[in-house]
Protein backbone atom coordinates (compact mmCIF):
# COMPACT_ATOMS: atom_id res chain seq x y z
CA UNK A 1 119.92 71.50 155.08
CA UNK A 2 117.46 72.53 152.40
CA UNK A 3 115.09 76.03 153.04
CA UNK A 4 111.77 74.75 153.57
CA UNK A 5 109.52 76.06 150.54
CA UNK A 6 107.96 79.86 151.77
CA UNK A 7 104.27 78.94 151.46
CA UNK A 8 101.47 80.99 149.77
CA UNK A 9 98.28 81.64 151.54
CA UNK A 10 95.08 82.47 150.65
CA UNK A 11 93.04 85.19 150.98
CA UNK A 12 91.30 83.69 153.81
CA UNK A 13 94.42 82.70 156.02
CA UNK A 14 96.11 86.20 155.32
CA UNK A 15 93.09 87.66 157.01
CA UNK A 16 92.53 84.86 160.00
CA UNK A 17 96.58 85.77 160.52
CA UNK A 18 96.43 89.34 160.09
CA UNK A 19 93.76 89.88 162.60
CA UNK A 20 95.08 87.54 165.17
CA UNK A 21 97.94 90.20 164.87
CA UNK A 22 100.12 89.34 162.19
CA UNK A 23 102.18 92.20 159.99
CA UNK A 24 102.39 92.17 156.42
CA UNK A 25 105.56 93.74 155.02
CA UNK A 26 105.88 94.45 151.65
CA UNK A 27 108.74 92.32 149.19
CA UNK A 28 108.96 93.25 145.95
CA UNK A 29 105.20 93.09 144.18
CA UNK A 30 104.19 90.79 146.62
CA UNK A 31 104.10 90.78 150.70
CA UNK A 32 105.41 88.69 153.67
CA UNK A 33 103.22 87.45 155.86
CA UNK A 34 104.17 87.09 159.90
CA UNK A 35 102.80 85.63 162.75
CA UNK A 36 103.33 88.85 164.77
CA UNK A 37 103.68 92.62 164.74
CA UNK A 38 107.77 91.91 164.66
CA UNK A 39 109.66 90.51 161.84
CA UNK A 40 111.61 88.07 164.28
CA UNK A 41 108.36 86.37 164.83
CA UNK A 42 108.88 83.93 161.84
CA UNK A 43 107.62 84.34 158.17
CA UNK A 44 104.51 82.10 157.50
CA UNK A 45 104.26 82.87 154.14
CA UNK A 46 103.41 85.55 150.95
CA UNK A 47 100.30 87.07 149.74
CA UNK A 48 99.96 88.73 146.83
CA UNK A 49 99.64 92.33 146.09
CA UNK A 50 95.47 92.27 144.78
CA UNK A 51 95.08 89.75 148.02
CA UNK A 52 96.40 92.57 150.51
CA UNK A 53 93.98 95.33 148.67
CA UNK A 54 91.68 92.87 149.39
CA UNK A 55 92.22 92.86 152.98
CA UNK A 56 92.21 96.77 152.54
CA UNK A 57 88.17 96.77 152.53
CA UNK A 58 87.95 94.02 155.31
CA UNK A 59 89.19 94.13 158.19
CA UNK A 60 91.22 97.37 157.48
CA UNK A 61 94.58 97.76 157.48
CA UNK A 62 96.33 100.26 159.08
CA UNK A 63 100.40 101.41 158.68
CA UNK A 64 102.50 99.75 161.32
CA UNK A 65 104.90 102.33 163.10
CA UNK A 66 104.58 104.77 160.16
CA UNK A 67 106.34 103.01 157.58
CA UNK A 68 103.74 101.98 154.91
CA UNK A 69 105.32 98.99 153.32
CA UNK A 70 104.13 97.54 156.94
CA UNK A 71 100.53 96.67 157.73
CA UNK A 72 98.91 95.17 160.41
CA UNK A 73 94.39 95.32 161.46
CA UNK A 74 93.21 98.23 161.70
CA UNK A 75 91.63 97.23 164.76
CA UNK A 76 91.36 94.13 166.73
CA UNK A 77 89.44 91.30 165.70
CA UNK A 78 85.96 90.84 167.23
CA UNK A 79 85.83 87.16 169.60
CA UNK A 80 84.55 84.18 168.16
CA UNK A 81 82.13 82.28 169.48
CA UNK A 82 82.14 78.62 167.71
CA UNK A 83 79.14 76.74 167.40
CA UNK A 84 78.94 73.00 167.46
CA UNK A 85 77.55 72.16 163.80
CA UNK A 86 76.57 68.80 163.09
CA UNK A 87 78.27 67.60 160.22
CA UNK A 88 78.39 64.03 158.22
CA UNK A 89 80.84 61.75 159.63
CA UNK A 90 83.08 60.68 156.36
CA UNK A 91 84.80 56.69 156.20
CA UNK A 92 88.23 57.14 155.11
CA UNK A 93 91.01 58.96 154.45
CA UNK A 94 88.64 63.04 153.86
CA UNK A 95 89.03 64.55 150.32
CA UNK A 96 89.55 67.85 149.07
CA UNK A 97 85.96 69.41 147.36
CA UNK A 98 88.44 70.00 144.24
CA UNK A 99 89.59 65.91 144.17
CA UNK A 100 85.73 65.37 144.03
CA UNK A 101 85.17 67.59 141.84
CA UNK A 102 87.55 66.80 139.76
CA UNK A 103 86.22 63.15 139.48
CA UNK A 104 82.97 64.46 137.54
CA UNK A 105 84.23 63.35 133.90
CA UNK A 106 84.60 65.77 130.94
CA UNK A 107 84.13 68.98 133.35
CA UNK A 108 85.63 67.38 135.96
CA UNK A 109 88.87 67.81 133.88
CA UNK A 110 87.99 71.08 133.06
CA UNK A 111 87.50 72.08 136.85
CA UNK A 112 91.18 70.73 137.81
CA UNK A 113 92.60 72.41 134.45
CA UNK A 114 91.23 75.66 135.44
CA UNK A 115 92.73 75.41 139.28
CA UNK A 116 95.69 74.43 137.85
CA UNK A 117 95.99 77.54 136.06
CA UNK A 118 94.66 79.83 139.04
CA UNK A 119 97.06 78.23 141.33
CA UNK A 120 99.88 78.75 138.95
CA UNK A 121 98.73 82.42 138.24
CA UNK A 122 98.30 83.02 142.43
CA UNK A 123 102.03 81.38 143.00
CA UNK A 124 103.48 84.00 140.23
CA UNK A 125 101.32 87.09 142.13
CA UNK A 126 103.03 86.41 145.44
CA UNK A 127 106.55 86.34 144.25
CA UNK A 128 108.56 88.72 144.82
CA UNK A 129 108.77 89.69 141.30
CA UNK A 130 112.85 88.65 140.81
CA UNK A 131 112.00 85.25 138.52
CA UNK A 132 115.16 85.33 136.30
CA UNK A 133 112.55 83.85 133.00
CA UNK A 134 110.97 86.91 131.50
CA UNK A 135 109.25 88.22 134.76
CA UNK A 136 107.77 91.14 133.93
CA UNK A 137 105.51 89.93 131.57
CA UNK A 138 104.83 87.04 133.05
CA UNK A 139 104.35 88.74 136.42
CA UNK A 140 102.06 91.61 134.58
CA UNK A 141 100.00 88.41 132.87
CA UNK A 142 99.33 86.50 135.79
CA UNK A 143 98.26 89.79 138.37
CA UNK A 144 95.96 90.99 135.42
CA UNK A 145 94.11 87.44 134.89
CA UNK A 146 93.58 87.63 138.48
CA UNK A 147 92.68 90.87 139.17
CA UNK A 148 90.01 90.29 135.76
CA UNK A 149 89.07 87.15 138.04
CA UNK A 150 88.18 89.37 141.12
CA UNK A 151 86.24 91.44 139.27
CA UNK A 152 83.80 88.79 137.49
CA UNK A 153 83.55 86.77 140.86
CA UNK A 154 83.84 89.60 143.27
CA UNK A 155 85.97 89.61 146.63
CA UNK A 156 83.91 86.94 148.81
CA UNK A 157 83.69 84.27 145.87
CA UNK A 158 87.09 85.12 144.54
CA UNK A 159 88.59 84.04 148.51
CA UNK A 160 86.14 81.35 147.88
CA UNK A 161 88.07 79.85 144.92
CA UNK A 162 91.39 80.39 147.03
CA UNK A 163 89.82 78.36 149.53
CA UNK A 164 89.01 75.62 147.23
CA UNK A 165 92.40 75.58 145.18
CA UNK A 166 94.84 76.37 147.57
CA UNK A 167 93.82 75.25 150.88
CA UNK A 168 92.10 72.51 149.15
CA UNK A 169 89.51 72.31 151.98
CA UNK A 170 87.47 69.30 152.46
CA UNK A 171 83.48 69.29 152.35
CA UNK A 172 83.17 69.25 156.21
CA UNK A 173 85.45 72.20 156.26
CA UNK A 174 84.00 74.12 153.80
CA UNK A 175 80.41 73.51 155.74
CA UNK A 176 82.13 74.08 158.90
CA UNK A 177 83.55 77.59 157.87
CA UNK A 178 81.18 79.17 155.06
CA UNK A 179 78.42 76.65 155.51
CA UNK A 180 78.34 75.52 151.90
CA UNK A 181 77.90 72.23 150.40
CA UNK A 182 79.97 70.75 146.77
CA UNK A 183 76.80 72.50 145.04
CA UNK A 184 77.88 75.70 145.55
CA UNK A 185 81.98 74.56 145.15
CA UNK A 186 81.53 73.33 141.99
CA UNK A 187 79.61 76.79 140.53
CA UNK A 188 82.31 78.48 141.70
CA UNK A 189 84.54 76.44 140.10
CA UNK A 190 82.42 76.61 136.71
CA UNK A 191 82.93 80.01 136.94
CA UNK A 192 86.41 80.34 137.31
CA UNK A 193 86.97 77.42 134.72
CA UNK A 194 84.71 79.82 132.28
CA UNK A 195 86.92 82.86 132.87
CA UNK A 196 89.62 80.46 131.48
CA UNK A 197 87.98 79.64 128.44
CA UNK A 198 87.99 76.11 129.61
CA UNK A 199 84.50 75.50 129.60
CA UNK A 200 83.39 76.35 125.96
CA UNK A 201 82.24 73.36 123.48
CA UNK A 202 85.83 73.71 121.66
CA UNK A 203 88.37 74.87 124.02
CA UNK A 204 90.50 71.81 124.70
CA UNK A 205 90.55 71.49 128.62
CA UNK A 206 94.59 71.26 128.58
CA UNK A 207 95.62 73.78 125.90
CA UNK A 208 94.27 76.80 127.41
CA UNK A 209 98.10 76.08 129.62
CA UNK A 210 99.56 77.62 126.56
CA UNK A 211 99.31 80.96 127.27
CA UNK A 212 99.79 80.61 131.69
């Protein structure tokens, strides 16, 4: 029987799972995500190095059982009251912001180049660093793009733009859990797709995959 693929989560699920009391243990560059404070709990996933420094600032990490390549929250999470929001009922099969997006001609192509090429860069962050191509520079290429990424956008948008390319949420989701509307995806998008260089007059929208 094949291994089911490990899957990568973004900065927003690493935090939902870490404060409902998962542990983060370190692998490599990278970290293991599981559901609970013990390793037999099951692995449900890897998040990468910046993502976990990330999580650092909020909610707060704290060393699990004195061994610092082990992390759980700092302190538990506060309750959550959800509130009924009325949202547009969608026909059909729902659509990730990103598909839509996507759909918006010449920067629509740009949009779904420049996810491409986050998503790529976010898979090669979480790794555990062992990739038998040339790894460490590939590795050290990816992590600095994003970490130049997190700068420019800054923590909240960056987990935004996780959000959008890697949980792919739909437009009732994304209203549901941030209250924003495609508006506000699709700057965030721009953004990303101008850190790129994919959004300049002369920058071909598929040959800035040259240098991922």
């Amino acid at each position: 029987m094949r291994a089911r693929p490990v899957r990568i989560l973004s900065g927003w699920r690493a935090r939902r799972l870490v404060e409902g009391g998962g542990l983060l243990v370190r692998d490599g560059a990278a970290f293991r995500m599981f559901h609970r404070a013990d390793e037999r709990s099951g692995q449900c996933g890897r998040v990468p190095a910046h993502v976990v420094s990330r999580l650092q600032q909020a909610p707060g990490l704290a060393v699990f059982r004195g061994d610092p390549d082990r992390l759980v929250a700092a302190q538990a999470a506060p309750a959550r009251h959800f509130v009924p929001l009325p949202l547009p009922v969608e026909t059909g099969r729902s659509q990730a912001v990103l598909d839509r997006l996507a759909q918006e001609g010449e920067r629509g192509v740009r949009l779904r180049a420049a996810a491409a090429r986050f998503r790529a860069d976010y898979h090669l962050a979480a790794s555990a660093g062992r990739l038998r191509t040339d790894a460490p520079k590939t590795l050290a290429a990816a992590r600095e793009r994003l970490a130049s990424i997190e700068a420019s956008l800054g923590p909240k948008q960056a987990e935004l733009a996780e959000m959008l390319v890697l949980d792919r949420v739909t437009l009732p989701a994304l209203r549901h859990v941030k209250g924003m509307g495609a508006d506000e995806a699709r700057e965030i998008l721009s953004a990303l797709a101008g850190l790129y260089g994919l959004m300049a007059p002369d920058q071909e929208a598929g040959s800035a995959f040259a240098s991922a």
